[in-house]
C-alpha atoms as a PDB file:
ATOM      1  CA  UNK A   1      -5.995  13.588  -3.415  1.00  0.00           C
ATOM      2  CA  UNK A   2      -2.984  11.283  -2.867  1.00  0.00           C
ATOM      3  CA  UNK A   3      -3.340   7.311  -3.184  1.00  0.00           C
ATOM      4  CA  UNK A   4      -3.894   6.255   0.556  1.00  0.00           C
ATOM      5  CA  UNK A   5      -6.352   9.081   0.953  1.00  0.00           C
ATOM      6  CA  UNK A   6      -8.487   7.573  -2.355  1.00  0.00           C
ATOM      7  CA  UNK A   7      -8.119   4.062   0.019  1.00  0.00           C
ATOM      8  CA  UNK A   8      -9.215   5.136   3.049  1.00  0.00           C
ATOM      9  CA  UNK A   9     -12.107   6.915   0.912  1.00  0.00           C
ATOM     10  CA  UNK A  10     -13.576   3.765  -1.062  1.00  0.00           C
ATOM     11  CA  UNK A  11     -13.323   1.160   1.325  1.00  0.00           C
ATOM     12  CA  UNK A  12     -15.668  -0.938   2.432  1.00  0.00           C
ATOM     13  CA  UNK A  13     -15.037  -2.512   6.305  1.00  0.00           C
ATOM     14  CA  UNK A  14     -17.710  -3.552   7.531  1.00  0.00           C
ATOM     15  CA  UNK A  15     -18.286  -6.568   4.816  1.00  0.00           C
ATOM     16  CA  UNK A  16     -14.540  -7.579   4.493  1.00  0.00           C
ATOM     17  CA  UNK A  17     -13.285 -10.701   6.635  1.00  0.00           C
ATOM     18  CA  UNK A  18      -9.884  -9.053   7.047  1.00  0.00           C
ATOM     19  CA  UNK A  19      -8.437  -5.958   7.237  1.00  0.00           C
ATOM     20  CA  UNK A  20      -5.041  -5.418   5.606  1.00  0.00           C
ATOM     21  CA  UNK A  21      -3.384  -2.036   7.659  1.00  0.00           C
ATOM     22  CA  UNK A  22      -0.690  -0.472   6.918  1.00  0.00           C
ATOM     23  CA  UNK A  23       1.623   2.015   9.124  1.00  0.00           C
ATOM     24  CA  UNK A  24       1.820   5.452   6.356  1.00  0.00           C
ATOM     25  CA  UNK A  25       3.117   7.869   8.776  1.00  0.00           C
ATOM     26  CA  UNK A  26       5.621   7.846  11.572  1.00  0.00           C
ATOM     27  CA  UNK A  27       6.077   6.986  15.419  1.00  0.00           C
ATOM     28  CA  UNK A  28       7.702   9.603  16.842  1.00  0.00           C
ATOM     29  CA  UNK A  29       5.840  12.514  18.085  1.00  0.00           C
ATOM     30  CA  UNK A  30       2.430  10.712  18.455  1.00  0.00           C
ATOM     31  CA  UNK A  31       0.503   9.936  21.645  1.00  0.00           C
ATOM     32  CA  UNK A  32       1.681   7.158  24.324  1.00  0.00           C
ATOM     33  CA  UNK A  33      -1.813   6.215  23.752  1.00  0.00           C
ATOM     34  CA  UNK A  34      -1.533   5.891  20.133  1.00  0.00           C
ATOM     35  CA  UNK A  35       1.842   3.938  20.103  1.00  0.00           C
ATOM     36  CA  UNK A  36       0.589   1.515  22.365  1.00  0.00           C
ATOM     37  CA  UNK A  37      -2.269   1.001  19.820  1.00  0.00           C
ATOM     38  CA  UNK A  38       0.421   0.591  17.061  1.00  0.00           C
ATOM     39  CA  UNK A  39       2.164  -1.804  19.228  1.00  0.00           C
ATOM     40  CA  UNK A  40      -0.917  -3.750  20.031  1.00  0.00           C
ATOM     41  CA  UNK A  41      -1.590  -3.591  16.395  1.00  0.00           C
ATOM     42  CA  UNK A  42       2.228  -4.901  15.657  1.00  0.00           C
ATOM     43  CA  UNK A  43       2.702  -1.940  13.298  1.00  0.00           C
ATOM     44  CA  UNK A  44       6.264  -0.823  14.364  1.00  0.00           C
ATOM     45  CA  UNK A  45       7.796   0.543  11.495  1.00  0.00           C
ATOM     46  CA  UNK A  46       6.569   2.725   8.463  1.00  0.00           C
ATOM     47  CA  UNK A  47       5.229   1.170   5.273  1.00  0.00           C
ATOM     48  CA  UNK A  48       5.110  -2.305   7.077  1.00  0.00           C
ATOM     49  CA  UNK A  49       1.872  -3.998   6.337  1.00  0.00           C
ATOM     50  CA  UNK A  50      -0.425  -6.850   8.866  1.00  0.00           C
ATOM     51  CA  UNK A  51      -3.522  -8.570   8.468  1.00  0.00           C
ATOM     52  CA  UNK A  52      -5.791  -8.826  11.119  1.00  0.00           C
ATOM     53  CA  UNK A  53      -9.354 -10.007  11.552  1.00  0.00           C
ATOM     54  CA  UNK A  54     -12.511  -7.870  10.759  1.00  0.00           C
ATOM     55  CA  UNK A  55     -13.812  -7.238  14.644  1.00  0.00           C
ATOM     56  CA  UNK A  56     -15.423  -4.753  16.270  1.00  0.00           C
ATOM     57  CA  UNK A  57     -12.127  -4.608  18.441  1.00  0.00           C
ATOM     58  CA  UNK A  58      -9.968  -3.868  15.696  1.00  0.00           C
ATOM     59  CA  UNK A  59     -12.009  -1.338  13.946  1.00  0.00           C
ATOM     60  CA  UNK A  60     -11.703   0.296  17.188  1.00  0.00           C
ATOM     61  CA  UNK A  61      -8.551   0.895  17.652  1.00  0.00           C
ATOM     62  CA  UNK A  62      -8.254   1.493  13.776  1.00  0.00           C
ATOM     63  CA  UNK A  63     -10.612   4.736  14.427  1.00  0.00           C
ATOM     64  CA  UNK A  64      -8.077   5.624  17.641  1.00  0.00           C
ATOM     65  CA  UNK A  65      -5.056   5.932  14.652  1.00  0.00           C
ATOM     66  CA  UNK A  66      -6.853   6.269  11.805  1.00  0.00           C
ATOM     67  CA  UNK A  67      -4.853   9.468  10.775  1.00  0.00           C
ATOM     68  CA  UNK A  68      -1.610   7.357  11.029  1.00  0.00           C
ATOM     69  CA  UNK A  69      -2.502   3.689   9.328  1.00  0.00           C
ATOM     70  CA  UNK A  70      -4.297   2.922   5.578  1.00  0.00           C
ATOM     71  CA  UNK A  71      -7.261  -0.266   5.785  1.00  0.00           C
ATOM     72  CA  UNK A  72      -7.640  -1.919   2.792  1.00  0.00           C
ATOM     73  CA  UNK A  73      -9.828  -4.750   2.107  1.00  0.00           C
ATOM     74  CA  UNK A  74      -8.189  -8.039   1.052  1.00  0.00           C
ATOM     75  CA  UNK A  75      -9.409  -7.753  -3.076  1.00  0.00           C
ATOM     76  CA  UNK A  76      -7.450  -3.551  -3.382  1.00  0.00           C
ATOM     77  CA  UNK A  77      -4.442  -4.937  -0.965  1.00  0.00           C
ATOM     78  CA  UNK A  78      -3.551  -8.146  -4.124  1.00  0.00           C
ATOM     79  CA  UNK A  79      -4.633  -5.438  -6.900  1.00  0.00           C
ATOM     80  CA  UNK A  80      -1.894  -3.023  -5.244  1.00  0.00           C
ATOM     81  CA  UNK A  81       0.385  -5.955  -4.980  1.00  0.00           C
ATOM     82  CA  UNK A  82      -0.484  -6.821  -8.492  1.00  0.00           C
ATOM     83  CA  UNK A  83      -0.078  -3.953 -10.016  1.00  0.00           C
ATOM     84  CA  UNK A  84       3.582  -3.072  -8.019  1.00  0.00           C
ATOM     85  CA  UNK A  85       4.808  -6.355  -9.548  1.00  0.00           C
ATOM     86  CA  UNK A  86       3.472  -5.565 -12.843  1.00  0.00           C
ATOM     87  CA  UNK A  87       5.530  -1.984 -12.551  1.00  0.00           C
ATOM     88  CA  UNK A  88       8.463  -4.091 -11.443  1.00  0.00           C
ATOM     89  CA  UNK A  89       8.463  -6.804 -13.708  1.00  0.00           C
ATOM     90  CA  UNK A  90      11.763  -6.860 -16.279  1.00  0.00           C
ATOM     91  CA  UNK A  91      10.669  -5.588 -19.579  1.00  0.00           C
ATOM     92  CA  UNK A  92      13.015  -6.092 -22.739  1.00  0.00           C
ATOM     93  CA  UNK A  93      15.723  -3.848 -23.375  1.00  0.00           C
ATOM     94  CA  UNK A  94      15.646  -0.734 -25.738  1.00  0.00           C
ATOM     95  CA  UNK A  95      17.963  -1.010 -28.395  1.00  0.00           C
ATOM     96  CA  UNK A  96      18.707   2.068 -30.324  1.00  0.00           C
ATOM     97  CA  UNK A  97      21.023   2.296 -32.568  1.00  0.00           C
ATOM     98  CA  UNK A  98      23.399   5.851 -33.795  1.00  0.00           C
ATOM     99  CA  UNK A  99      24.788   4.379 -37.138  1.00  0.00           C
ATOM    100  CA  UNK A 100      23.466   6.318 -40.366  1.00  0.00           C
ATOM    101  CA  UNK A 101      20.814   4.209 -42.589  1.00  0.00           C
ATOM    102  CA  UNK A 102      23.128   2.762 -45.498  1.00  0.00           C
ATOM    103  CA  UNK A 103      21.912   2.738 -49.004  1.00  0.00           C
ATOM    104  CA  UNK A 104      21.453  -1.069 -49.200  1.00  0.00           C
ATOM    105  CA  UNK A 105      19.055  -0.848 -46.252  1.00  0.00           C
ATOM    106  CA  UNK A 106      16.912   1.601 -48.214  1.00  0.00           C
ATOM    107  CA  UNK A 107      16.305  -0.418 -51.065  1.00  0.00           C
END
């Protein structure tokens, strides 16, 4: 099971205030119907994330494209974002070095 798949799995809706969505897969070939829900959503390009409200009018049209968008609750969308900065963040360089061990080192 890939990542968004374990999101959509675990997630509580109905008890978060807002929604964090995000557009996984693409535009093209989907329904008219389905695009204008993206639109209306203001998902227009892939991997672009919004926040919207918890309503009964969003969760809606999140069930209309639920195949194409990922809901996370606010507290998994900062621990993603924490833990992408964490993989990002600049860690020391690795020195190595080629030159034989003399015999003053040794003893």
């Amino acid at each position: 099971m890939n990542a968004f798949k374990a999101y959509k799995a675990c997630v509580p809706i109905a008890w978060s205030p807002n929604l964090y969505i995000t557009l996984v897969r693409g535009i093209p070939g989907t329904r008219k119907l389905h695009r204008r829900t993206l639109e209306a959503l203001r998902l227009r390009k892939c991997n672009r994330t919004v926040m919207r409200w918890n309503t009964p009018t969003v969760r809606g049209m999140l069930q209309q494209v639920k195949r194409l968008v990922v809901v996370e609750t606010e507290e998994m969308y900062k621990a993603r974002k924490q833990k992408e900065q964490a993989h990002r963040a600049i860690r020391p360089p690795l020195v190595i070095s080629h030159k034989p061990p003399s015999l003053t080192d040794a003893l």
